[in-house]
C-alpha atoms as a PDB file:
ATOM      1  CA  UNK A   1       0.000   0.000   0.000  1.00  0.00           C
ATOM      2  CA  UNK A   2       2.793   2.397   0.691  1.00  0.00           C
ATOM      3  CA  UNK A   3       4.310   1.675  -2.020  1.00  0.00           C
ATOM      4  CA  UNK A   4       1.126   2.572  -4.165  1.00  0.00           C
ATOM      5  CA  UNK A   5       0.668   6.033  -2.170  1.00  0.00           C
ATOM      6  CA  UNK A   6       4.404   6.945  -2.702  1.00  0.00           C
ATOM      7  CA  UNK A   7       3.777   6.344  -6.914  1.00  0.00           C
ATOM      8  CA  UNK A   8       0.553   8.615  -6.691  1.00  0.00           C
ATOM      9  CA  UNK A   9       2.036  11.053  -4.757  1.00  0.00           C
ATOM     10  CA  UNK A  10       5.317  11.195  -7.075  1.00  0.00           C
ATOM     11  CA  UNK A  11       2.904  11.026 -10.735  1.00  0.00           C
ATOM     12  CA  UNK A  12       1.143  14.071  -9.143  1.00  0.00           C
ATOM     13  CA  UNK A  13       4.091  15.646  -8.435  1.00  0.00           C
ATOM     14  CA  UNK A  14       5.455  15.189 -11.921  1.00  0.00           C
ATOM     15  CA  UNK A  15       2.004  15.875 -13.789  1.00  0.00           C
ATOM     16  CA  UNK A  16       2.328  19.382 -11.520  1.00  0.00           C
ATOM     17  CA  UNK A  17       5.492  20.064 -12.889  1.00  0.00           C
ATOM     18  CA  UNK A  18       4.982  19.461 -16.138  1.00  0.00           C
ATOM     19  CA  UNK A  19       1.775  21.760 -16.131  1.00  0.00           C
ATOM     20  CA  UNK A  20       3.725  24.730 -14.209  1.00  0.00           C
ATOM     21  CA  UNK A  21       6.676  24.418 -16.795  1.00  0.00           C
ATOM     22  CA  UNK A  22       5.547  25.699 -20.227  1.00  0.00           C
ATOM     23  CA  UNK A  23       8.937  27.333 -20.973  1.00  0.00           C
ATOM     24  CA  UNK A  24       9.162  27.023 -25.419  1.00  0.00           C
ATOM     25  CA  UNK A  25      12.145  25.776 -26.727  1.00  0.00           C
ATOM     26  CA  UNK A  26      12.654  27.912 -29.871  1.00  0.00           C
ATOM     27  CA  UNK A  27      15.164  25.891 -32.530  1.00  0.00           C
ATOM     28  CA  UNK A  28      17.107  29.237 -34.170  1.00  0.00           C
ATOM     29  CA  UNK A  29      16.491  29.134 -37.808  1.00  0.00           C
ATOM     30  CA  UNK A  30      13.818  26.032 -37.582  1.00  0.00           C
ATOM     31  CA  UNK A  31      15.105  23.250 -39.676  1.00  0.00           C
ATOM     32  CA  UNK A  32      17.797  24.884 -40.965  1.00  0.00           C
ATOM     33  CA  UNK A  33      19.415  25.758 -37.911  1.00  0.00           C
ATOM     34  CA  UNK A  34      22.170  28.329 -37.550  1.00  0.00           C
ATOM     35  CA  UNK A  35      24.092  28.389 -40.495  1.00  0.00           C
ATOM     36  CA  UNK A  36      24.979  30.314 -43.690  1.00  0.00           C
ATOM     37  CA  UNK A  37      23.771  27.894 -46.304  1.00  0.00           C
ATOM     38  CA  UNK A  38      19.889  28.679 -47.443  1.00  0.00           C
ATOM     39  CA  UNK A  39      19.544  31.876 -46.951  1.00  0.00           C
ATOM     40  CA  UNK A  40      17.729  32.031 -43.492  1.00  0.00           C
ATOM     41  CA  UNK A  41      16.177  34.842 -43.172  1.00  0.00           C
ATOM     42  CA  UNK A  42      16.994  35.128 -39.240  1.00  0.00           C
ATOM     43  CA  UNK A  43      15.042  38.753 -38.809  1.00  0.00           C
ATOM     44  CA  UNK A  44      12.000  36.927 -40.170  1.00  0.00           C
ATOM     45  CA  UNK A  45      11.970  34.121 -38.173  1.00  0.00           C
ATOM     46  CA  UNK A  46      12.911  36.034 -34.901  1.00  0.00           C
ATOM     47  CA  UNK A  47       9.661  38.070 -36.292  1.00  0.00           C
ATOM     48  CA  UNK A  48       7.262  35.278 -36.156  1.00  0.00           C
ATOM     49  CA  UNK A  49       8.264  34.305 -32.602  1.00  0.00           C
ATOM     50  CA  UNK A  50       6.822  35.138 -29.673  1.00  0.00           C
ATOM     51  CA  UNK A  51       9.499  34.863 -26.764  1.00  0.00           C
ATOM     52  CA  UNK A  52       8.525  35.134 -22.962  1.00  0.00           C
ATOM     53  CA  UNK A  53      11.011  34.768 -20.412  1.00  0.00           C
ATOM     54  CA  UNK A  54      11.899  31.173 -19.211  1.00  0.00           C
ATOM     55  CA  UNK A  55      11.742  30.378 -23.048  1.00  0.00           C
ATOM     56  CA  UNK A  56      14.658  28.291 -24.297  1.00  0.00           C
ATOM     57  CA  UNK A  57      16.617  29.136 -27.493  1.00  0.00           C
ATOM     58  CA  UNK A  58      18.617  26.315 -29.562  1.00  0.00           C
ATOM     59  CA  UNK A  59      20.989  27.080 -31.739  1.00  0.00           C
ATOM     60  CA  UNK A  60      22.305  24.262 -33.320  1.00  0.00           C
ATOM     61  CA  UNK A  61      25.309  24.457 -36.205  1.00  0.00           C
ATOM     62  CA  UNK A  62      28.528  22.484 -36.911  1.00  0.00           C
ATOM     63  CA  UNK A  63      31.021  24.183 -34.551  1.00  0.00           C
ATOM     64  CA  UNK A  64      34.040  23.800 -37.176  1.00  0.00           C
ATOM     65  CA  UNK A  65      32.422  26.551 -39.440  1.00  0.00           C
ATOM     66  CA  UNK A  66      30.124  28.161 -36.432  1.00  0.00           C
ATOM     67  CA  UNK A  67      30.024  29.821 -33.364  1.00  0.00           C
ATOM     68  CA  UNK A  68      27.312  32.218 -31.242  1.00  0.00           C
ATOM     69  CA  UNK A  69      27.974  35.200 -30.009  1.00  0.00           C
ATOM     70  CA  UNK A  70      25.720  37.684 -27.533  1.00  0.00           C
ATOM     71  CA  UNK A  71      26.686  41.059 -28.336  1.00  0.00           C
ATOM     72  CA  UNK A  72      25.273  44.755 -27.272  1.00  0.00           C
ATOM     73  CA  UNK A  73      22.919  46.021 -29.982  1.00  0.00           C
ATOM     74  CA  UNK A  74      25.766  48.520 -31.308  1.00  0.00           C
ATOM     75  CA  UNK A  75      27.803  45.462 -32.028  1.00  0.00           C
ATOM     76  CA  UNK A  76      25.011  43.907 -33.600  1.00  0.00           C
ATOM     77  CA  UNK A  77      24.404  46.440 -36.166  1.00  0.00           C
ATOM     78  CA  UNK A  78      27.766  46.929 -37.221  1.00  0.00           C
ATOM     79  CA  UNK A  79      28.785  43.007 -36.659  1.00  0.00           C
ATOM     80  CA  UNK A  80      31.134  44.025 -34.388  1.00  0.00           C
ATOM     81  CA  UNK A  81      32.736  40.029 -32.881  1.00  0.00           C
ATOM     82  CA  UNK A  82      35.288  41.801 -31.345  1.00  0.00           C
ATOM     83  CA  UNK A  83      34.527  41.749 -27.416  1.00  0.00           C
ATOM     84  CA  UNK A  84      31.346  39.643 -27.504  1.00  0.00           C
ATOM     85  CA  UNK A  85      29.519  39.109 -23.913  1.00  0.00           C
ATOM     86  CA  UNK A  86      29.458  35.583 -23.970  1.00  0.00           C
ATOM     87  CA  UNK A  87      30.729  33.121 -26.677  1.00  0.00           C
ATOM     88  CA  UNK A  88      29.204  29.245 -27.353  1.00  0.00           C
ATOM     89  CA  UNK A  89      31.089  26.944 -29.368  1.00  0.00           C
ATOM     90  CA  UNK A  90      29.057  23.380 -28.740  1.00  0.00           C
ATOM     91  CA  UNK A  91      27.455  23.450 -31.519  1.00  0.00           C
ATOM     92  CA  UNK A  92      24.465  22.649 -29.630  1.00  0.00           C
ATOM     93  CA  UNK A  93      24.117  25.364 -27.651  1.00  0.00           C
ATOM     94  CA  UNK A  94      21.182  25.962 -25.381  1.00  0.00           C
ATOM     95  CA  UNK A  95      20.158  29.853 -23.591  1.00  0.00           C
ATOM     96  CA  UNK A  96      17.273  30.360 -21.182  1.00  0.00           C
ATOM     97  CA  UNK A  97      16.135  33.812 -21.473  1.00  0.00           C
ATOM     98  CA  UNK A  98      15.921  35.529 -18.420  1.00  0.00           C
ATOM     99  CA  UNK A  99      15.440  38.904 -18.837  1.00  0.00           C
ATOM    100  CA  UNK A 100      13.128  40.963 -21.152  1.00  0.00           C
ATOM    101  CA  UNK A 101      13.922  43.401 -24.010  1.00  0.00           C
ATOM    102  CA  UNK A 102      16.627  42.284 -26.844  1.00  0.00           C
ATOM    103  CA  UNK A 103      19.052  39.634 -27.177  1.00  0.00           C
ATOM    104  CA  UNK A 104      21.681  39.919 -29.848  1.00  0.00           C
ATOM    105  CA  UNK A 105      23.170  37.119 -31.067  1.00  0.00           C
ATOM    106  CA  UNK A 106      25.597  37.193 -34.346  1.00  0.00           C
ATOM    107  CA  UNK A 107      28.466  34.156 -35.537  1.00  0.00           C
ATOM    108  CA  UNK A 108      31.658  35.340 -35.241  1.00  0.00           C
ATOM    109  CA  UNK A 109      33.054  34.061 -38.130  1.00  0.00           C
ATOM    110  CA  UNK A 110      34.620  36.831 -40.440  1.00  0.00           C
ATOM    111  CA  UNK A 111      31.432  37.367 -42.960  1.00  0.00           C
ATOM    112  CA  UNK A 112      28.991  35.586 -41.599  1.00  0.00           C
ATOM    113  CA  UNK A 113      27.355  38.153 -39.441  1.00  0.00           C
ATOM    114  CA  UNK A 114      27.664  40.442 -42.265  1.00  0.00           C
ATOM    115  CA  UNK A 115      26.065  37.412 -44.582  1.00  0.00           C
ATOM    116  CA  UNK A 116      22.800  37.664 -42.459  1.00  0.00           C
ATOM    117  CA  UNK A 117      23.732  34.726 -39.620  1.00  0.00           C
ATOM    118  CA  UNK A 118      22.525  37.576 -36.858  1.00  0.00           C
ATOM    119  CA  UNK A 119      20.155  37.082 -34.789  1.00  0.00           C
ATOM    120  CA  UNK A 120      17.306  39.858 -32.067  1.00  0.00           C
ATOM    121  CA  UNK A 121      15.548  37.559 -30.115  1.00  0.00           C
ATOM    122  CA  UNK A 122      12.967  40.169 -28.505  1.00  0.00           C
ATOM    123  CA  UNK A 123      11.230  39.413 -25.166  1.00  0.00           C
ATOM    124  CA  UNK A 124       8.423  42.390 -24.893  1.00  0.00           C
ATOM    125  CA  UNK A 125       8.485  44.701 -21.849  1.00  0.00           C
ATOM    126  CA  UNK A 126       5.018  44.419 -21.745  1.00  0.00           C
ATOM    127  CA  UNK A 127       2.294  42.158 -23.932  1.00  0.00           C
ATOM    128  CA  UNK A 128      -0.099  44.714 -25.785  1.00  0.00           C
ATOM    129  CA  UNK A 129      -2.853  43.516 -23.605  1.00  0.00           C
ATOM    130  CA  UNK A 130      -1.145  44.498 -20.412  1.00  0.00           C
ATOM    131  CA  UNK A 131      -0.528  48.084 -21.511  1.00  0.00           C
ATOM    132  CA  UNK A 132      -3.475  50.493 -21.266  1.00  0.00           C
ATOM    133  CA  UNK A 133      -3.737  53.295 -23.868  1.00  0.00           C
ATOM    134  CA  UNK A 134      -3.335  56.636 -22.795  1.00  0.00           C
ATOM    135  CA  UNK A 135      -6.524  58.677 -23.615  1.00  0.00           C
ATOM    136  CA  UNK A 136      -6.191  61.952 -25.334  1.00  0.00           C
ATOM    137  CA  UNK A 137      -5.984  65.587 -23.802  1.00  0.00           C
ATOM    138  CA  UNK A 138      -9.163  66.189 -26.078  1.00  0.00           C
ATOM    139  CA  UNK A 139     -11.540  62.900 -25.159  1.00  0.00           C
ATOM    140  CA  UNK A 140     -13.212  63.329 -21.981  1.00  0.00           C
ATOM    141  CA  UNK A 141     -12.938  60.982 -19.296  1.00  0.00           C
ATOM    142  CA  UNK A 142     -14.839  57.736 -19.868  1.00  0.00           C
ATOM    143  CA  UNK A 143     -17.684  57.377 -17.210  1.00  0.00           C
ATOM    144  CA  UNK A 144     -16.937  55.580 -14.151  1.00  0.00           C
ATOM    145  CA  UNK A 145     -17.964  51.924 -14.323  1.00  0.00           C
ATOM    146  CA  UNK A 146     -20.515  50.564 -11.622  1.00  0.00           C
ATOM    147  CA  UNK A 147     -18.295  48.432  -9.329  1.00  0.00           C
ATOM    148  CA  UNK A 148     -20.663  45.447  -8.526  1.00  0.00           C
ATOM    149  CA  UNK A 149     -18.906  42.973  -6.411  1.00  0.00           C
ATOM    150  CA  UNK A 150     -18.540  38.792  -8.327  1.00  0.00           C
ATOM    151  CA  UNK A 151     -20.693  36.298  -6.326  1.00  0.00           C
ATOM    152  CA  UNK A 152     -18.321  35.018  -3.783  1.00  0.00           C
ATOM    153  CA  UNK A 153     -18.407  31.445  -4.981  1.00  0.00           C
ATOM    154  CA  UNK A 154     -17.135  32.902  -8.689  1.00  0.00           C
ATOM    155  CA  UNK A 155     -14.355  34.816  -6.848  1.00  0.00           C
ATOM    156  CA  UNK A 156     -13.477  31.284  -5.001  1.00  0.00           C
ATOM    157  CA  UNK A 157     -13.500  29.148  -8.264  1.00  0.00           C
ATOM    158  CA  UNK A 158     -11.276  31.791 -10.218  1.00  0.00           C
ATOM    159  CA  UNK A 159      -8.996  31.431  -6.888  1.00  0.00           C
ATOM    160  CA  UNK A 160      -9.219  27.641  -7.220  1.00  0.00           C
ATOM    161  CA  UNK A 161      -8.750  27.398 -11.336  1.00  0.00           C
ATOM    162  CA  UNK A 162      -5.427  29.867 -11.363  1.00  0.00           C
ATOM    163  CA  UNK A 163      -3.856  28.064  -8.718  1.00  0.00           C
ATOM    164  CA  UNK A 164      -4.896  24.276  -9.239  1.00  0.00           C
ATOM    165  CA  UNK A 165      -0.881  23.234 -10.033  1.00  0.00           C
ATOM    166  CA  UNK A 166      -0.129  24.546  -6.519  1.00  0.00           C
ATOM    167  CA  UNK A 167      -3.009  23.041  -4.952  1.00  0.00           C
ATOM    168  CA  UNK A 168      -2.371  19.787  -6.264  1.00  0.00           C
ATOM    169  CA  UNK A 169       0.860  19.833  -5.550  1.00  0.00           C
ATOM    170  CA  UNK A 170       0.438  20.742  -1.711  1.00  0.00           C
ATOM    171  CA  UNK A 171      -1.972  17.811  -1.845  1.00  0.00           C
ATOM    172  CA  UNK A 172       0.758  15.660  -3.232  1.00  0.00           C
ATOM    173  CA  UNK A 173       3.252  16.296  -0.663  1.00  0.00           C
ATOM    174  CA  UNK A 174       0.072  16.011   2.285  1.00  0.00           C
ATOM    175  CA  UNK A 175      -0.593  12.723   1.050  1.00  0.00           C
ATOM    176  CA  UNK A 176       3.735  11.747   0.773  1.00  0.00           C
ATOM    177  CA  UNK A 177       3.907  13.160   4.528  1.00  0.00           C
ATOM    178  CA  UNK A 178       0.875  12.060   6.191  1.00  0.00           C
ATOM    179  CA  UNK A 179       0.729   8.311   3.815  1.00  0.00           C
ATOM    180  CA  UNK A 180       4.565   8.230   3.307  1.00  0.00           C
ATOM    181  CA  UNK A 181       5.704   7.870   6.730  1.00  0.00           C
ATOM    182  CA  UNK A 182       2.686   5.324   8.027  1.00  0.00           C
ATOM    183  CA  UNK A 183       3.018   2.855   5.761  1.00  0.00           C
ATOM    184  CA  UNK A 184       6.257   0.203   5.447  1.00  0.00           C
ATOM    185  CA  UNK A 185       7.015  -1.676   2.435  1.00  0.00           C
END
């Protein structure tokens, strides 16, 4: 029985993590990959991303004829490889974005940058939903809204629904404690 208990408790526990981690792993330059041959058009791809922070980006290339660079945006323009802020070299090189705003990325290989292998992953400040507009000097102010107060028992199942992966996983770690110890294999 314990044994049973301490598999529920650890498949809830993974099922929770898996539904808290939705980090997107982002493969630079799709199929093609970060390279020079095909033409990627790495400003159009970056373009039809949308990048959040905890995302993952992949660059994957053959490291004899490759390399990544993260440079400032002034370096990026003028594919500048000359004091880069960090270097990769794998070849299969994997960066979790952490911060928002741009991330510059060029190979330093003499020609490539120049050749189009650059890369401005973008992580917006703010998502376009988030921002309010700002009304004009000449509109007049909207009318107040009535503030009615939600039922209590919608305000407790919006609680509930947003924080289910926590719940669950409090639950999960109840049942290990309380089940875990008590029971011997």
């Amino acid at each position: 029985m314990a044994l049973v208990v301490r598999a529920l408790a650890t498949l809830v526990l993974v099922a929770v993590t898996l539904q808290v981690s939705k980090a997107a792993v982002h493969k630079v330059g799709d199929s093609a990959g970060w390279t020079t041959i095909g033409n990627v058009d790495y400003k159009l791809w970056s373009a039809t991303k949308t990048f959040q922070v905890g995302d993952i980006i992949k660059f994957e290339y053959n490291p004899q004829f490759h390399n990544v660079m993260r440079v400032t945006h002034a370096m990026f323009r003028s594919c500048n490889a000359s004091l880069p802020l960090e270097t990769y070299t794998t070849g299969n090189d994997t960066i979790t974005i952490t911060t928002r705003g741009h991330h510059f990325y060029i190979c330093g290989v003499p020609g490539h940058c120049q050749g189009g292998q650059k890369v401005d992953i973008n992580v917006p400040r703010a998502l376009s939903a988030e921002v309010a507009p700002t009304p004009l000097a000449s509109d007049s102010p909207p009318a107040p809204a009535a503030k009615t107060p939600a039922p209590a028992s919608n305000s407790v199942a919006s609680l509930v629904k947003k924080s289910h992966p926590v719940l669950l996983a409090l639950a999960a770690v109840m049942v290990f404690v309380v089940f875990g110890s008590s029971f011997h294999a």
